[in-house]
N, C-alpha and C. Protein backbone atom coordinates (compact mmCIF):
# COMPACT_ATOMS: atom_id res chain seq x y z
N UNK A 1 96.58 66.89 160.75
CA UNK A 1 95.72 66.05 159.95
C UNK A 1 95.04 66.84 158.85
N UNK A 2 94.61 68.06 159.35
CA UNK A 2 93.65 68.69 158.47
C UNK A 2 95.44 69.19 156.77
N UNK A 3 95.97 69.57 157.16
CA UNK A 3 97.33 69.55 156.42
C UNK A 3 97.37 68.73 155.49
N UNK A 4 97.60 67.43 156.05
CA UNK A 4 97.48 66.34 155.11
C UNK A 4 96.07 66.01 154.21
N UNK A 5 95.47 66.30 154.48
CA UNK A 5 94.03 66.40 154.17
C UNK A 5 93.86 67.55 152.64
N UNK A 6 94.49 69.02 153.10
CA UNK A 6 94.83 69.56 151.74
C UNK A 6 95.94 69.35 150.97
N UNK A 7 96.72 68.76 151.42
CA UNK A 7 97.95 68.17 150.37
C UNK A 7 97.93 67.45 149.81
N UNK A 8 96.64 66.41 150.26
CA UNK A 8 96.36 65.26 149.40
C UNK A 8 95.13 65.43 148.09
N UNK A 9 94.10 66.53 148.57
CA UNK A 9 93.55 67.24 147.80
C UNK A 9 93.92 67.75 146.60
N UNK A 10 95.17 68.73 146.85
CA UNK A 10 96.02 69.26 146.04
C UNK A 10 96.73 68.33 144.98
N UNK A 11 97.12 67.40 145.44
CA UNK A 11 97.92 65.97 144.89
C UNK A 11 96.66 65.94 143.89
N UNK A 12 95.73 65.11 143.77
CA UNK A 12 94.25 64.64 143.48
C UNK A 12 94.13 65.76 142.17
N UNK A 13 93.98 67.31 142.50
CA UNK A 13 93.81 68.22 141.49
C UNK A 13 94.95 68.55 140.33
N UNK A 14 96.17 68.44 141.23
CA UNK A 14 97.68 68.72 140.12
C UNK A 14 97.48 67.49 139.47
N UNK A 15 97.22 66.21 139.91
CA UNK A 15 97.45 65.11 138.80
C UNK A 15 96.12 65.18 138.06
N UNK A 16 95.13 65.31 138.19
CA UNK A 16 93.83 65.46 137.06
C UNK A 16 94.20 66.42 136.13
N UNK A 17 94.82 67.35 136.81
CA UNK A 17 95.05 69.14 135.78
C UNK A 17 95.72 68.81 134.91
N UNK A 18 97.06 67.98 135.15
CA UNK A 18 98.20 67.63 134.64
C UNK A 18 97.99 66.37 133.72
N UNK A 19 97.19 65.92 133.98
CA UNK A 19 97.01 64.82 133.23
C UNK A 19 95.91 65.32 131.81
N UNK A 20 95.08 65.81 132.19
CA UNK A 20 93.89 66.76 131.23
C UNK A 20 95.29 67.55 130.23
N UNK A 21 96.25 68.23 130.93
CA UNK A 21 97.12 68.71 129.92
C UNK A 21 97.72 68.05 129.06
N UNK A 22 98.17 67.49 129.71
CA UNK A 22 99.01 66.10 128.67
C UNK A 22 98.35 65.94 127.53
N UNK A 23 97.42 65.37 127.74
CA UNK A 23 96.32 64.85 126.74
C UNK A 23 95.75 65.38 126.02
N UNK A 24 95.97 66.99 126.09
CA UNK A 24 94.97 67.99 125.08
C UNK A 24 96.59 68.31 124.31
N UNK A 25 97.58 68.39 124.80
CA UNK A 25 99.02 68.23 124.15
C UNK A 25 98.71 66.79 122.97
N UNK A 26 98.83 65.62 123.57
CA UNK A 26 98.86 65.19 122.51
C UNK A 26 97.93 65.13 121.67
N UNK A 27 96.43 64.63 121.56
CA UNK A 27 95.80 65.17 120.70
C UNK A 27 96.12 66.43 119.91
N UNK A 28 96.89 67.79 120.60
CA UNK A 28 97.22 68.91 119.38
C UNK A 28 98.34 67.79 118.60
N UNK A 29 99.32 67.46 119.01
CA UNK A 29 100.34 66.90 118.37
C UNK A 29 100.03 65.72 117.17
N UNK A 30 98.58 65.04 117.78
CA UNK A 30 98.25 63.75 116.32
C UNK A 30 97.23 64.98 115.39
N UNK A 31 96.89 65.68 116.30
CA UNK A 31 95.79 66.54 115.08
C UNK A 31 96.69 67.23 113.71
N UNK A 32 98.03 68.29 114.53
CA UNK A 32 98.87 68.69 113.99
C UNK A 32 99.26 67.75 112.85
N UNK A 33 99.80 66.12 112.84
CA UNK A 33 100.27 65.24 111.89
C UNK A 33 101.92 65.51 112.58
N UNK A 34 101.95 65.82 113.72
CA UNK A 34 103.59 65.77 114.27
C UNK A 34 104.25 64.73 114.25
N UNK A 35 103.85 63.46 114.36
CA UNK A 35 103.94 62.04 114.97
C UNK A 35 103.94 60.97 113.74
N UNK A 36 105.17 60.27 113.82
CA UNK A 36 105.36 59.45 112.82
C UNK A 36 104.57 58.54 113.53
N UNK A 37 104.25 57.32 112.21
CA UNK A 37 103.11 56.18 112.98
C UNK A 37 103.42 55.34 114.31
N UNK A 38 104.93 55.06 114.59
CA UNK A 38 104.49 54.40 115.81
C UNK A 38 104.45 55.67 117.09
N UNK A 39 105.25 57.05 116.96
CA UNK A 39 104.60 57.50 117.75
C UNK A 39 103.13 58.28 118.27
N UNK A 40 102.37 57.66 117.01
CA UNK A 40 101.10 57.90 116.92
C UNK A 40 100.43 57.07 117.82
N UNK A 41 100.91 55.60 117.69
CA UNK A 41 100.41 54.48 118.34
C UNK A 41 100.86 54.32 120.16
N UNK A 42 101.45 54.69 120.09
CA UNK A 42 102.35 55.15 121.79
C UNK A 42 101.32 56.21 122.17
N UNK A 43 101.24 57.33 121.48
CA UNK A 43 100.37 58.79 122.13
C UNK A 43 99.26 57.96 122.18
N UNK A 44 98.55 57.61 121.43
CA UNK A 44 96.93 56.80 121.57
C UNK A 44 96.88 55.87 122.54
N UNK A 45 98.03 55.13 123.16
CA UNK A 45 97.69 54.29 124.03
C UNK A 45 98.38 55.49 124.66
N UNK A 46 99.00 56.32 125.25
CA UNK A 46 98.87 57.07 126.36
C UNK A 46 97.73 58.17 126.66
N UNK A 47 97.34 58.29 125.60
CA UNK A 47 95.89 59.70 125.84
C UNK A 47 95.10 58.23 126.38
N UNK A 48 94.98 57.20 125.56
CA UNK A 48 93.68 56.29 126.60
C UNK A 48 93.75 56.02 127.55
N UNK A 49 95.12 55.48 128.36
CA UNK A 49 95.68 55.44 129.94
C UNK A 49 95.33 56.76 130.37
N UNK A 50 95.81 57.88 129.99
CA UNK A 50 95.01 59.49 130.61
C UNK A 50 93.28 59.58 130.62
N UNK A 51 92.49 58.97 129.30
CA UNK A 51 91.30 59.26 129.62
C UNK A 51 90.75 58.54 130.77
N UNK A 52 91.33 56.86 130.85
CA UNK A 52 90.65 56.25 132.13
C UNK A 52 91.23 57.04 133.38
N UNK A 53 92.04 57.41 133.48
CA UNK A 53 92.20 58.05 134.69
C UNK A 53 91.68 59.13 134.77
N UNK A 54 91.71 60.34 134.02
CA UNK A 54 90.73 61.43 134.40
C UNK A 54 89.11 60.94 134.31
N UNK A 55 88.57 59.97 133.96
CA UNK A 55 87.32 59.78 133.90
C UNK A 55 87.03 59.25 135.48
N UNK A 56 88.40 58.34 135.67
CA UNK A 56 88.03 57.74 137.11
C UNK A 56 88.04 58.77 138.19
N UNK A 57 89.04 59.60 138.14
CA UNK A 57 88.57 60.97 138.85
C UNK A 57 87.42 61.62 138.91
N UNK A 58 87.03 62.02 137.80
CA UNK A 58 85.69 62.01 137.42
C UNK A 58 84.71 61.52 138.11
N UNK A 59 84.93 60.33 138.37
CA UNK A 59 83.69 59.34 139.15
C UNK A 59 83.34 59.50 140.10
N UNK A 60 84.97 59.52 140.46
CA UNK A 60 85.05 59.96 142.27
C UNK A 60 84.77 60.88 142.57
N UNK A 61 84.63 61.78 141.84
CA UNK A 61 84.00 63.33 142.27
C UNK A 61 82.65 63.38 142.11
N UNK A 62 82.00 62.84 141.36
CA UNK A 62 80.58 62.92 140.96
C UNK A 62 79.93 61.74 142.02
N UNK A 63 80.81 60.79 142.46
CA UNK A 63 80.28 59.98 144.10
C UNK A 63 80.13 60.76 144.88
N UNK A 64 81.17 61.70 144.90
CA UNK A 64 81.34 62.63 146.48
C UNK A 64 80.16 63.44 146.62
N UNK A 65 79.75 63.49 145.33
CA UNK A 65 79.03 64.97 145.03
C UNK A 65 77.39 64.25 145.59
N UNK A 66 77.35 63.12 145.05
CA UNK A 66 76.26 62.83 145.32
C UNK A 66 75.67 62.26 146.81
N UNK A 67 76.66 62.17 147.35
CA UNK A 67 76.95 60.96 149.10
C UNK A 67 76.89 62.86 149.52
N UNK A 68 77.19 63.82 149.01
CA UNK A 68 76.55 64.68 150.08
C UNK A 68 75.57 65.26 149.51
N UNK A 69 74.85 65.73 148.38
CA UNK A 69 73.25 65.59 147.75
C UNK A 69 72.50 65.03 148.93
N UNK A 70 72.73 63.81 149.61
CA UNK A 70 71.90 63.13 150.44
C UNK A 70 71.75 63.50 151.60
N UNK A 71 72.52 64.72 151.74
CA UNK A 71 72.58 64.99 153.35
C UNK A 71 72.83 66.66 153.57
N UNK A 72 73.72 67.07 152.96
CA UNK A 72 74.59 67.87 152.96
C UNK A 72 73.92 69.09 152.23
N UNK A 73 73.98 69.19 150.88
CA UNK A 73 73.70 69.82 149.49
C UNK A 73 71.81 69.84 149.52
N UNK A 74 71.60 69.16 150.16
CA UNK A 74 70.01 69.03 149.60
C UNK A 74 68.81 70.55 149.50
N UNK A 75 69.88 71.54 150.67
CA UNK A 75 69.23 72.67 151.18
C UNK A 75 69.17 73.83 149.79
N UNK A 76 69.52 73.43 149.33
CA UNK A 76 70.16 74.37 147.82
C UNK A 76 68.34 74.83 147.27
N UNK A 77 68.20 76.03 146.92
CA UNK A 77 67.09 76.35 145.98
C UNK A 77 67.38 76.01 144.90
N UNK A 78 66.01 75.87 143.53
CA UNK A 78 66.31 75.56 142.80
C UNK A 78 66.78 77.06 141.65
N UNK A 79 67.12 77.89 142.01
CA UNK A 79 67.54 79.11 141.91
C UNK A 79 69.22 79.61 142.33
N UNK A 80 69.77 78.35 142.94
CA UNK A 80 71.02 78.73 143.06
C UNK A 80 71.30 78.88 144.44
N UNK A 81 70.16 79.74 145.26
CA UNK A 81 70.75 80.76 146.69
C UNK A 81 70.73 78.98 147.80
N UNK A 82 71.36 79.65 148.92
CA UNK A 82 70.89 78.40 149.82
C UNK A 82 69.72 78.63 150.83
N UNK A 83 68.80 77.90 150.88
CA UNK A 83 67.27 78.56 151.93
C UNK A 83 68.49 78.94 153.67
N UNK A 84 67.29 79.11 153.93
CA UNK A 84 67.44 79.39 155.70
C UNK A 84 66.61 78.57 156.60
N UNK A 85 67.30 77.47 157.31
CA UNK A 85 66.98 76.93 157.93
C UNK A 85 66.49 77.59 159.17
């Protein structure tokens, strides 16, 4: 279980990474002027399908982050170190 648990993790990070790449690719490619107009219009609707998805990742990470803030994380100084319970 715990296996599946980092493979699915892993999954989760290669497609955010991979997707963040893509997308800084095409933006170089419309910045460059590589792209005749309709494949200008194709890359723009695919960098926007990439931004909602890395943003929605995004979300989900900044939920996680916070659902353990509440429980978990709270012990943190405001200096970085973690106290001693």
């Amino acid at each position: 279980m715990a296996g599946q648990l980092k493979k699915a993790g892993a999954q989760k990070t290669a497609g955010f990474e991979a997707a963040m790449a893509e997308l800084e690719q095409i933006v170089a490619d419309m910045e460059a002027g590589k792209l005749s107009l309709e494949d200008s219009l194709a890359a723009y609707k695919r960098g926007a399908e990439l931004l909602a998805f890395c943003r929605s990742r995004l979300e989900d990470a900044q939920q996680q982050v916070r659902v353990l803030e509440d429980g978990v994380l709270k012990d943190f100084s405001a200096s970085g170190e973690t106290e001693k319970r």
